[in-house]
PDB file of N, CA and C in Angstrom:
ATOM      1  N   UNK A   1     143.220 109.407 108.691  1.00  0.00           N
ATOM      2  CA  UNK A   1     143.658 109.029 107.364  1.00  0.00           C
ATOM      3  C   UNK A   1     143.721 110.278 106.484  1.00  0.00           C
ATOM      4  N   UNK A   2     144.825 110.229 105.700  1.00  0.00           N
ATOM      5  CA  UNK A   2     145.141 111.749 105.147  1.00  0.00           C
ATOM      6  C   UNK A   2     143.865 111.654 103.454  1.00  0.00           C
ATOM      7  N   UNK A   3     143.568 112.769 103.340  1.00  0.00           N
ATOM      8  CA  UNK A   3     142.410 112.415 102.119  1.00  0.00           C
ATOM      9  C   UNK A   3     143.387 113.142 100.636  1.00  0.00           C
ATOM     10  N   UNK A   4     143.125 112.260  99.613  1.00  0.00           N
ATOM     11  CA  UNK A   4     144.132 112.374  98.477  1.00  0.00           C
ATOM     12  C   UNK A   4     143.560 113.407  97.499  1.00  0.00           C
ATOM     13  N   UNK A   5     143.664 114.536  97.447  1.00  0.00           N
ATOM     14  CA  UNK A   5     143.360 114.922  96.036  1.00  0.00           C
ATOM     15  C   UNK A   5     142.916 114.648  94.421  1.00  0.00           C
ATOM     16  N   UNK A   6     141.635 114.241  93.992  1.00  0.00           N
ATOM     17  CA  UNK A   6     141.911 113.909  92.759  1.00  0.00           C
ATOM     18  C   UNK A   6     142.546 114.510  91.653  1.00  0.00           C
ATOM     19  N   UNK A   7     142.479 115.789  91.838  1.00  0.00           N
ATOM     20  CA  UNK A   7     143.354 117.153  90.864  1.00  0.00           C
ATOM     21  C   UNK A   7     145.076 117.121  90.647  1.00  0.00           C
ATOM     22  N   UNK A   8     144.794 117.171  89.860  1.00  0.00           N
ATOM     23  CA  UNK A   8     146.682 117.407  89.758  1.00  0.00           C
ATOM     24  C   UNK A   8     147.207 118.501  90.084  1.00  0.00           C
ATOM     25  N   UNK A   9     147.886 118.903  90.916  1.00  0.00           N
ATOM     26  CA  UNK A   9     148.263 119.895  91.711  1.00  0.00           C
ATOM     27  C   UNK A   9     149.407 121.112  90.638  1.00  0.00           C
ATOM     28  N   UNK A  10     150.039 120.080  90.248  1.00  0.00           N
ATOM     29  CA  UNK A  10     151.369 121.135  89.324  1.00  0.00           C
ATOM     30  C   UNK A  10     150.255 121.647  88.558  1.00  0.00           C
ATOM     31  N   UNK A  11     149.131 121.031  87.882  1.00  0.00           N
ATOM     32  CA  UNK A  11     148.198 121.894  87.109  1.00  0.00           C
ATOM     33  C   UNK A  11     147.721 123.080  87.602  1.00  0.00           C
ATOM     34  N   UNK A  12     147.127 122.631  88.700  1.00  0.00           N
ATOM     35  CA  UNK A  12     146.696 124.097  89.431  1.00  0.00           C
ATOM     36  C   UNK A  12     147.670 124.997  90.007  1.00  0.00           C
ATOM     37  N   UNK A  13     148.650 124.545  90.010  1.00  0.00           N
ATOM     38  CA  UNK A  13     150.237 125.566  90.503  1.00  0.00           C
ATOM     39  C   UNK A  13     149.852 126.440  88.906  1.00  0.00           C
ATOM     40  N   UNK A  14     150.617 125.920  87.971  1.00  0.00           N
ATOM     41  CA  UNK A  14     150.539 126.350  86.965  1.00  0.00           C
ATOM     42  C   UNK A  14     149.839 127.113  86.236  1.00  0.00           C
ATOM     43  N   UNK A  15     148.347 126.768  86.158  1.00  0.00           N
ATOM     44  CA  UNK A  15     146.945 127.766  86.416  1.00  0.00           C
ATOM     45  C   UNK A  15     146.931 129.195  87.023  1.00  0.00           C
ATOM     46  N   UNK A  16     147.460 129.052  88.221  1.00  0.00           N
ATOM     47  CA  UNK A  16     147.568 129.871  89.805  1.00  0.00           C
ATOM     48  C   UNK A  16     148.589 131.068  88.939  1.00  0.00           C
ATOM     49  N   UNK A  17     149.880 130.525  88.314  1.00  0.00           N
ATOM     50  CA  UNK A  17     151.138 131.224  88.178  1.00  0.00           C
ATOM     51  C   UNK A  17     150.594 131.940  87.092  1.00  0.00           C
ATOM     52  N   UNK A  18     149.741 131.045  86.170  1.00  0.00           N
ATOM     53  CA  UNK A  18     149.273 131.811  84.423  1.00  0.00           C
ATOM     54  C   UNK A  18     148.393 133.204  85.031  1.00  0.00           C
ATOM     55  N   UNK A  19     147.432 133.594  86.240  1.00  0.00           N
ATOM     56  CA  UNK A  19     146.744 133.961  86.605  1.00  0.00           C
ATOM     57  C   UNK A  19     147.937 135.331  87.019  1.00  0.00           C
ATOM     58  N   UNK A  20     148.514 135.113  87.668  1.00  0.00           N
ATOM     59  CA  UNK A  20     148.791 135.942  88.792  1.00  0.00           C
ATOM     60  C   UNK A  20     150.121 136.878  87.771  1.00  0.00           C
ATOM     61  N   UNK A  21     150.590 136.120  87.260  1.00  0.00           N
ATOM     62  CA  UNK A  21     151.504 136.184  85.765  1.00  0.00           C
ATOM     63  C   UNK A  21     150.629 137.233  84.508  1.00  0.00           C
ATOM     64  N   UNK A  22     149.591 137.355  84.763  1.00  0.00           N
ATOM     65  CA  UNK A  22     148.453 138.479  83.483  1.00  0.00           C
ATOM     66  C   UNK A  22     148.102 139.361  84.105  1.00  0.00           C
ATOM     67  N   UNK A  23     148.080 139.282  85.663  1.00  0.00           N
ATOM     68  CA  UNK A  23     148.054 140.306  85.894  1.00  0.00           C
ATOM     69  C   UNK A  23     148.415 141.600  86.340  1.00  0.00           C
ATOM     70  N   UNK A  24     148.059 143.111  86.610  1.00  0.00           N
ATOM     71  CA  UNK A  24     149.206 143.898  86.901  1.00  0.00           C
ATOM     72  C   UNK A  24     149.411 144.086  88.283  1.00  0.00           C
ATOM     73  N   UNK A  25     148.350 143.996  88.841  1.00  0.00           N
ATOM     74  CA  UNK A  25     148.368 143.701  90.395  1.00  0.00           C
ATOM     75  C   UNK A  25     148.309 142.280  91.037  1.00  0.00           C
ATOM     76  N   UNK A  26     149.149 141.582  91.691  1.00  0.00           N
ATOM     77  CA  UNK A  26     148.678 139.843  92.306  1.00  0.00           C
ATOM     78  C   UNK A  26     148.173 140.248  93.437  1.00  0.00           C
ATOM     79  N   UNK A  27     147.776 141.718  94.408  1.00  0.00           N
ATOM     80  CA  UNK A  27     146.676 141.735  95.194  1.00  0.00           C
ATOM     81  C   UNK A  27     145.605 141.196  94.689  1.00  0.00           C
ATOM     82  N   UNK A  28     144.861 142.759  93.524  1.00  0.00           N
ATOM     83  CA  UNK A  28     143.990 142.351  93.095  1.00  0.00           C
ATOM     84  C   UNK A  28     143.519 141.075  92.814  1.00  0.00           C
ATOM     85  N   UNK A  29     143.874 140.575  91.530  1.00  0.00           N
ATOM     86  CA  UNK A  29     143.766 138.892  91.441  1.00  0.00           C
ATOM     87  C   UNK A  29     143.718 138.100  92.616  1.00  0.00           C
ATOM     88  N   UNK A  30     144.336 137.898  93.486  1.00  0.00           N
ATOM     89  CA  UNK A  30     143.888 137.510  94.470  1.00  0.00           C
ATOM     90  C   UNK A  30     142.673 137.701  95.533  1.00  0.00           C
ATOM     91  N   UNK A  31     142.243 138.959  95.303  1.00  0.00           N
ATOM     92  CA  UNK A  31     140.644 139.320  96.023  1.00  0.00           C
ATOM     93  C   UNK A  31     139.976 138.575  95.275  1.00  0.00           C
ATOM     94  N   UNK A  32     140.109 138.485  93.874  1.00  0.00           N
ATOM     95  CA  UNK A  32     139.527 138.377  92.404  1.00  0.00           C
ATOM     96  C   UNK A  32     138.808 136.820  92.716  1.00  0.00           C
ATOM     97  N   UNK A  33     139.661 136.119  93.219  1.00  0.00           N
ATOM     98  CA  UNK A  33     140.110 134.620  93.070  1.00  0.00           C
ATOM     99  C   UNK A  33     139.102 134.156  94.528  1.00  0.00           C
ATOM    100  N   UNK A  34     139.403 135.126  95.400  1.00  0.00           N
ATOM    101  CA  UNK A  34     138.929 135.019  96.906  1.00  0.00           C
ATOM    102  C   UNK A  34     137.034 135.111  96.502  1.00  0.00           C
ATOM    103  N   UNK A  35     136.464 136.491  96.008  1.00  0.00           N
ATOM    104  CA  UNK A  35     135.712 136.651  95.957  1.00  0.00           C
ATOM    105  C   UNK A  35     134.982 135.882  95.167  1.00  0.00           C
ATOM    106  N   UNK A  36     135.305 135.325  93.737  1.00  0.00           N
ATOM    107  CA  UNK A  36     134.630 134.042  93.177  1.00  0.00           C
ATOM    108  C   UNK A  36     134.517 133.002  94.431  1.00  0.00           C
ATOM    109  N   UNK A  37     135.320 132.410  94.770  1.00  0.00           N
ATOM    110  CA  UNK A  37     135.319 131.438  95.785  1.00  0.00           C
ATOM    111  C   UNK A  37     134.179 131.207  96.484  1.00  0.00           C
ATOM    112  N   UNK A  38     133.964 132.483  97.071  1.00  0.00           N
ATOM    113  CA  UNK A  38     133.219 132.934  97.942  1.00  0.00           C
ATOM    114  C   UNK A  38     131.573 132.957  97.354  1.00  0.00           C
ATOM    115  N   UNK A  39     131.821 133.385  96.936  1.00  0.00           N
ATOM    116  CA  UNK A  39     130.410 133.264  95.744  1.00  0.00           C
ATOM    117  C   UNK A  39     130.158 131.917  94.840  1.00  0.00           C
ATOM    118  N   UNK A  40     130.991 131.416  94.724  1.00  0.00           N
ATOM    119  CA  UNK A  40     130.444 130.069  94.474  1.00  0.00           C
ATOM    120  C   UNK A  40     130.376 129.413  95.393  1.00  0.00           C
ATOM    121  N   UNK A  41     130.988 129.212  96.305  1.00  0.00           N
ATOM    122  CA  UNK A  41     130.705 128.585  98.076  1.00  0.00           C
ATOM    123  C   UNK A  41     129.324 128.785  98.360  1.00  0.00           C
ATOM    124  N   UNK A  42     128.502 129.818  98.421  1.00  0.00           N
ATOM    125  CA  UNK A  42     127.568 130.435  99.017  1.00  0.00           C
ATOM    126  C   UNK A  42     126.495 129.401  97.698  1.00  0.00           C
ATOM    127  N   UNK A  43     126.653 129.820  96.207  1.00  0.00           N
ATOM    128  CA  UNK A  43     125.408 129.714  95.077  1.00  0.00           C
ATOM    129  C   UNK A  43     125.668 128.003  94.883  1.00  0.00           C
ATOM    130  N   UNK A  44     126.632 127.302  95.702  1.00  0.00           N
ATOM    131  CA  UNK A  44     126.547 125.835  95.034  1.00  0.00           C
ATOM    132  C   UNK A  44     126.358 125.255  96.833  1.00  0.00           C
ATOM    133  N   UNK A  45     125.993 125.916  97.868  1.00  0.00           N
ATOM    134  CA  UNK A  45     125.751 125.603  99.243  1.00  0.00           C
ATOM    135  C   UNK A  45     124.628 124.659  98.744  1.00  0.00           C
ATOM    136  N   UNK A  46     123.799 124.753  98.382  1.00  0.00           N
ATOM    137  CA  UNK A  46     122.407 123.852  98.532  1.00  0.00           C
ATOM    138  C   UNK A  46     122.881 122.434  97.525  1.00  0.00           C
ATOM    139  N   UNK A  47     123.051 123.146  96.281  1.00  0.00           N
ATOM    140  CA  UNK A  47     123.564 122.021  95.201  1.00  0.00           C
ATOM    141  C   UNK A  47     125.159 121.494  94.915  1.00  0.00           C
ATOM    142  N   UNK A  48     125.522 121.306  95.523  1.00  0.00           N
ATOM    143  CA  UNK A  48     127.528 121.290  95.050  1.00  0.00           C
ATOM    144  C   UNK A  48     127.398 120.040  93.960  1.00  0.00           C
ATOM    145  N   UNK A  49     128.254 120.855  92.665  1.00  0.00           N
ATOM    146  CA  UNK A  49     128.561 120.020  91.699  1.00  0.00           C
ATOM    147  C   UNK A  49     129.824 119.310  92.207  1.00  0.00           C
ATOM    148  N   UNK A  50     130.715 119.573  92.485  1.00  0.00           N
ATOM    149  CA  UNK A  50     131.478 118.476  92.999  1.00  0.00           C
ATOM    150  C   UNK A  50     131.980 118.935  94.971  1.00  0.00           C
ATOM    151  N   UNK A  51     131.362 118.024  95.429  1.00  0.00           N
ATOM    152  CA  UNK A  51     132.087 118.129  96.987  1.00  0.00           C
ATOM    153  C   UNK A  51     133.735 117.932  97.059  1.00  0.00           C
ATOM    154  N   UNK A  52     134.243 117.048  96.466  1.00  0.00           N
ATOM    155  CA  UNK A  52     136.167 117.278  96.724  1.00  0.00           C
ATOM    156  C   UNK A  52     136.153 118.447  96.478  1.00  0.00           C
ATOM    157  N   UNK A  53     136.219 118.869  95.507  1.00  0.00           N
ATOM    158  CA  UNK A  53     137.023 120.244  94.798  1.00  0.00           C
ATOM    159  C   UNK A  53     136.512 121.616  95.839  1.00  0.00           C
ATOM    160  N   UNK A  54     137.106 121.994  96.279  1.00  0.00           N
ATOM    161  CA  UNK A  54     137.069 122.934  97.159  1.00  0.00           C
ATOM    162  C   UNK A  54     136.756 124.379  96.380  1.00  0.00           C
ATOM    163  N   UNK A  55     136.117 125.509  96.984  1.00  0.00           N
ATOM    164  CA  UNK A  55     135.812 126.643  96.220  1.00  0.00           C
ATOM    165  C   UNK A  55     136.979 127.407  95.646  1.00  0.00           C
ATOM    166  N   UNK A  56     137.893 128.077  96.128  1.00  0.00           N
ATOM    167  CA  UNK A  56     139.228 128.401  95.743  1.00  0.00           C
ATOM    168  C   UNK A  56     139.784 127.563  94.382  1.00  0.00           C
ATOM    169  N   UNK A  57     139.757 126.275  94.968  1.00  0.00           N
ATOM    170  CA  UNK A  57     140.344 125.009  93.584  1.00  0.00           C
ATOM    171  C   UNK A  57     139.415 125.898  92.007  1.00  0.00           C
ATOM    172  N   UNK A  58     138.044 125.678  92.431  1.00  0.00           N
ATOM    173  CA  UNK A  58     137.609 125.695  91.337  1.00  0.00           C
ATOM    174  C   UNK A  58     137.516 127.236  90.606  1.00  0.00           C
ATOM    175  N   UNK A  59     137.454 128.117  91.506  1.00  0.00           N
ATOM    176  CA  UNK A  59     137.930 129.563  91.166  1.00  0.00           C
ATOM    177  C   UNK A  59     139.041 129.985  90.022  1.00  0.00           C
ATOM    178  N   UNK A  60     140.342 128.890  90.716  1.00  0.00           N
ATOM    179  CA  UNK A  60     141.257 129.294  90.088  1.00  0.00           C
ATOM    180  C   UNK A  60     141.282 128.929  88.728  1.00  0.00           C
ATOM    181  N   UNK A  61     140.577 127.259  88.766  1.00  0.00           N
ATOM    182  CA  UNK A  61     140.079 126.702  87.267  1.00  0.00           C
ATOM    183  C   UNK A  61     139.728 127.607  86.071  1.00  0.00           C
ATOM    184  N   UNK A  62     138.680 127.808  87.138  1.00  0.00           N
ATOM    185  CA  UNK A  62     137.827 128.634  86.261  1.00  0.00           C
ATOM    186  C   UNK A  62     138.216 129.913  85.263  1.00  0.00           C
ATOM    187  N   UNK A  63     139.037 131.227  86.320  1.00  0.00           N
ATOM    188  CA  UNK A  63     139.459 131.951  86.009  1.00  0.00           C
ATOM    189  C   UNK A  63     140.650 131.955  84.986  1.00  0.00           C
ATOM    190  N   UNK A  64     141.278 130.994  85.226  1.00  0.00           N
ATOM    191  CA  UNK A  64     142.690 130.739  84.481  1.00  0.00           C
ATOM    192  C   UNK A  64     141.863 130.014  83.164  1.00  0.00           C
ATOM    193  N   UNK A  65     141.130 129.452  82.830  1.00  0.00           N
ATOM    194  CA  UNK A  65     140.281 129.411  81.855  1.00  0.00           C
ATOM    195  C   UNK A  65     139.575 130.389  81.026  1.00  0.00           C
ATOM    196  N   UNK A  66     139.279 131.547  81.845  1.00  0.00           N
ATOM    197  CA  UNK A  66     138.502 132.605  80.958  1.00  0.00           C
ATOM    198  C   UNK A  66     139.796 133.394  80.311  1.00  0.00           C
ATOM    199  N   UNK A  67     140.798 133.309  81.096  1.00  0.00           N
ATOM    200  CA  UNK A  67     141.807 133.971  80.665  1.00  0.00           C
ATOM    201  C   UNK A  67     142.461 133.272  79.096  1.00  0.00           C
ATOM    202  N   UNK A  68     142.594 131.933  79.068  1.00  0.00           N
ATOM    203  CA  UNK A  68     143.263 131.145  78.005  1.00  0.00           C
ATOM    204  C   UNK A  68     141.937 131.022  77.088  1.00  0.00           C
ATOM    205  N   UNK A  69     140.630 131.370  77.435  1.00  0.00           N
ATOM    206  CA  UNK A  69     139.640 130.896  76.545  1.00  0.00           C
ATOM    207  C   UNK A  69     138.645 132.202  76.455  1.00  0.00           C
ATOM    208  N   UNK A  70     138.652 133.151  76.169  1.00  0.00           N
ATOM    209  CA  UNK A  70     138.103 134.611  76.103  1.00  0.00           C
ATOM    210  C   UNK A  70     136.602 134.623  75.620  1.00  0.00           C
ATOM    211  N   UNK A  71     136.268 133.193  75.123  1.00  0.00           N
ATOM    212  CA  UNK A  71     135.079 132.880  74.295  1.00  0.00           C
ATOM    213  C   UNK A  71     134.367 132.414  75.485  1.00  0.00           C
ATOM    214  N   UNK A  72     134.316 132.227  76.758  1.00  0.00           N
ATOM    215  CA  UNK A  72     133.584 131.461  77.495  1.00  0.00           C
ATOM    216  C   UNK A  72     133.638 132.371  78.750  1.00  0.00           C
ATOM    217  N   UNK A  73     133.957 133.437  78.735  1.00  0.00           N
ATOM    218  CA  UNK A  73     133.365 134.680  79.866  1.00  0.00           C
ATOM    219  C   UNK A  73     131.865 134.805  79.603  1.00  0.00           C
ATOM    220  N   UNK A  74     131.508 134.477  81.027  1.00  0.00           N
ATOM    221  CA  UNK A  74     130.148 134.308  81.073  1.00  0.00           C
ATOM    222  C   UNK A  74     129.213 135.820  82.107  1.00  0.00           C
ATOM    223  N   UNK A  75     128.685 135.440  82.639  1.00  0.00           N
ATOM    224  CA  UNK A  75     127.990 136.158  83.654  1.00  0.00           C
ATOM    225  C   UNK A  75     128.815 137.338  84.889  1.00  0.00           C
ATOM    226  N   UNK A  76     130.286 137.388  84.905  1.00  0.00           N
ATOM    227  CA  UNK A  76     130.670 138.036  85.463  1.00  0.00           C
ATOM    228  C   UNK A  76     131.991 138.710  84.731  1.00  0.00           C
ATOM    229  N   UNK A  77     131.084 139.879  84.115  1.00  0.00           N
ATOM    230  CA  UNK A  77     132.260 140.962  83.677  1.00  0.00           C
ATOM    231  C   UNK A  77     133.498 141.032  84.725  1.00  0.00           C
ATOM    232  N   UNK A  78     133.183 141.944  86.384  1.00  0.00           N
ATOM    233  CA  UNK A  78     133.826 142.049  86.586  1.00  0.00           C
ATOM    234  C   UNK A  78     135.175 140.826  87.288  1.00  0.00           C
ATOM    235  N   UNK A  79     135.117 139.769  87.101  1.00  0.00           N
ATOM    236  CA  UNK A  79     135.992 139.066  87.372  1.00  0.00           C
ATOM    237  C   UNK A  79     137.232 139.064  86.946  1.00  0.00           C
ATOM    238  N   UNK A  80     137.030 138.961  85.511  1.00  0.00           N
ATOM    239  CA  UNK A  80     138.370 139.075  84.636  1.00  0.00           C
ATOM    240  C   UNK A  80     138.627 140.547  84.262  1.00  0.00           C
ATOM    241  N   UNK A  81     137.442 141.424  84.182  1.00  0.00           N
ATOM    242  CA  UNK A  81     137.858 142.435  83.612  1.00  0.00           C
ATOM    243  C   UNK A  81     139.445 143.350  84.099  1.00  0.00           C
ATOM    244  N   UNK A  82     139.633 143.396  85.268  1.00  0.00           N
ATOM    245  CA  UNK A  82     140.763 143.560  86.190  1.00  0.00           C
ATOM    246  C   UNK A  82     142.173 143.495  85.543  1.00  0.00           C
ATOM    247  N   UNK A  83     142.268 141.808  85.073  1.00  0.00           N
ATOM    248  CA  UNK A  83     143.379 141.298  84.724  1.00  0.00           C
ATOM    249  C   UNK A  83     144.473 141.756  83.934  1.00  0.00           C
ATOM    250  N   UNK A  84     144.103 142.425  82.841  1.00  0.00           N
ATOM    251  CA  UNK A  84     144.525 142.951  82.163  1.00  0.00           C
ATOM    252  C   UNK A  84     145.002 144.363  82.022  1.00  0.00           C
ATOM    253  N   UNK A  85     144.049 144.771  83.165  1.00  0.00           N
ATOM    254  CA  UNK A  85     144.107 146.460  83.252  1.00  0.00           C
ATOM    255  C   UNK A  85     145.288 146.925  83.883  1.00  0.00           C
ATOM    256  N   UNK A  86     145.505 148.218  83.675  1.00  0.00           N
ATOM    257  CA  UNK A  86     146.409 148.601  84.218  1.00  0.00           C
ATOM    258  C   UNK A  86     146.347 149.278  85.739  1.00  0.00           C
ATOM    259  N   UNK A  87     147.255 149.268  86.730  1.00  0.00           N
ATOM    260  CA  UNK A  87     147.140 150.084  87.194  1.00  0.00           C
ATOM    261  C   UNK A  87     146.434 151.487  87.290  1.00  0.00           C
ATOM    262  N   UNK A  88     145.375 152.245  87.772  1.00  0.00           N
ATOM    263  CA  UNK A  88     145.214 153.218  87.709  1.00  0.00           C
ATOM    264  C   UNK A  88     144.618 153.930  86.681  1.00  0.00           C
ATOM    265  N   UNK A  89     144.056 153.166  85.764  1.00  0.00           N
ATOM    266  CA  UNK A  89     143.308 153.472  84.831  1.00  0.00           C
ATOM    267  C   UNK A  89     141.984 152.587  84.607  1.00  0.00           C
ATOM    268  N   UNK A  90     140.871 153.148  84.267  1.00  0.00           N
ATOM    269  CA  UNK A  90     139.525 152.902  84.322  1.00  0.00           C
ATOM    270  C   UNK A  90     139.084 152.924  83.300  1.00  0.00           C
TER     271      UNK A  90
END
């Protein structure tokens, strides 16, 4: 039996595009996106706030959120810090 998504998908398309769209590299952002994942996979292993939503899903949430909401960057400078930057400058 195929399992249904509760998320709205064009949202997270859209999210995904706002993300990848700010920034100057879509490698980067994409490690960016990978490595949250990954790290919340690992810190919500014991406790998962939600089991559907997959780590990636909520990555992208997330991130595409700090981006539209600048007031709610929390605990990880370097996540977003990237986004904006340019190429080749530090």
């Amino acid at each position: 039996m195929l399992k249904r998504s509760p998320f709205d998908t064009t949202q997270l398309m859209r999210r995904a595009e706002e993300l990848i769209g700010a920034a100057s590299n879509r490698y980067r952002i994409t490690v960016q996106v990978a490595n949250r994942a990954k790290r919340r996979r690992y810190e919500d292993f014991d406790n998962p706030d939600d089991p559907m939503m997959k780590p990636v899903l909520r990555a992208i949430i997330e991130m595409s959120d700090e981006l539209t909401q600048p007031e709610i960057i929390g605990d990880e400078p370097d996540s977003t810090a990237m986004i904006g930057r340019r190429e080749g400058t530090r």
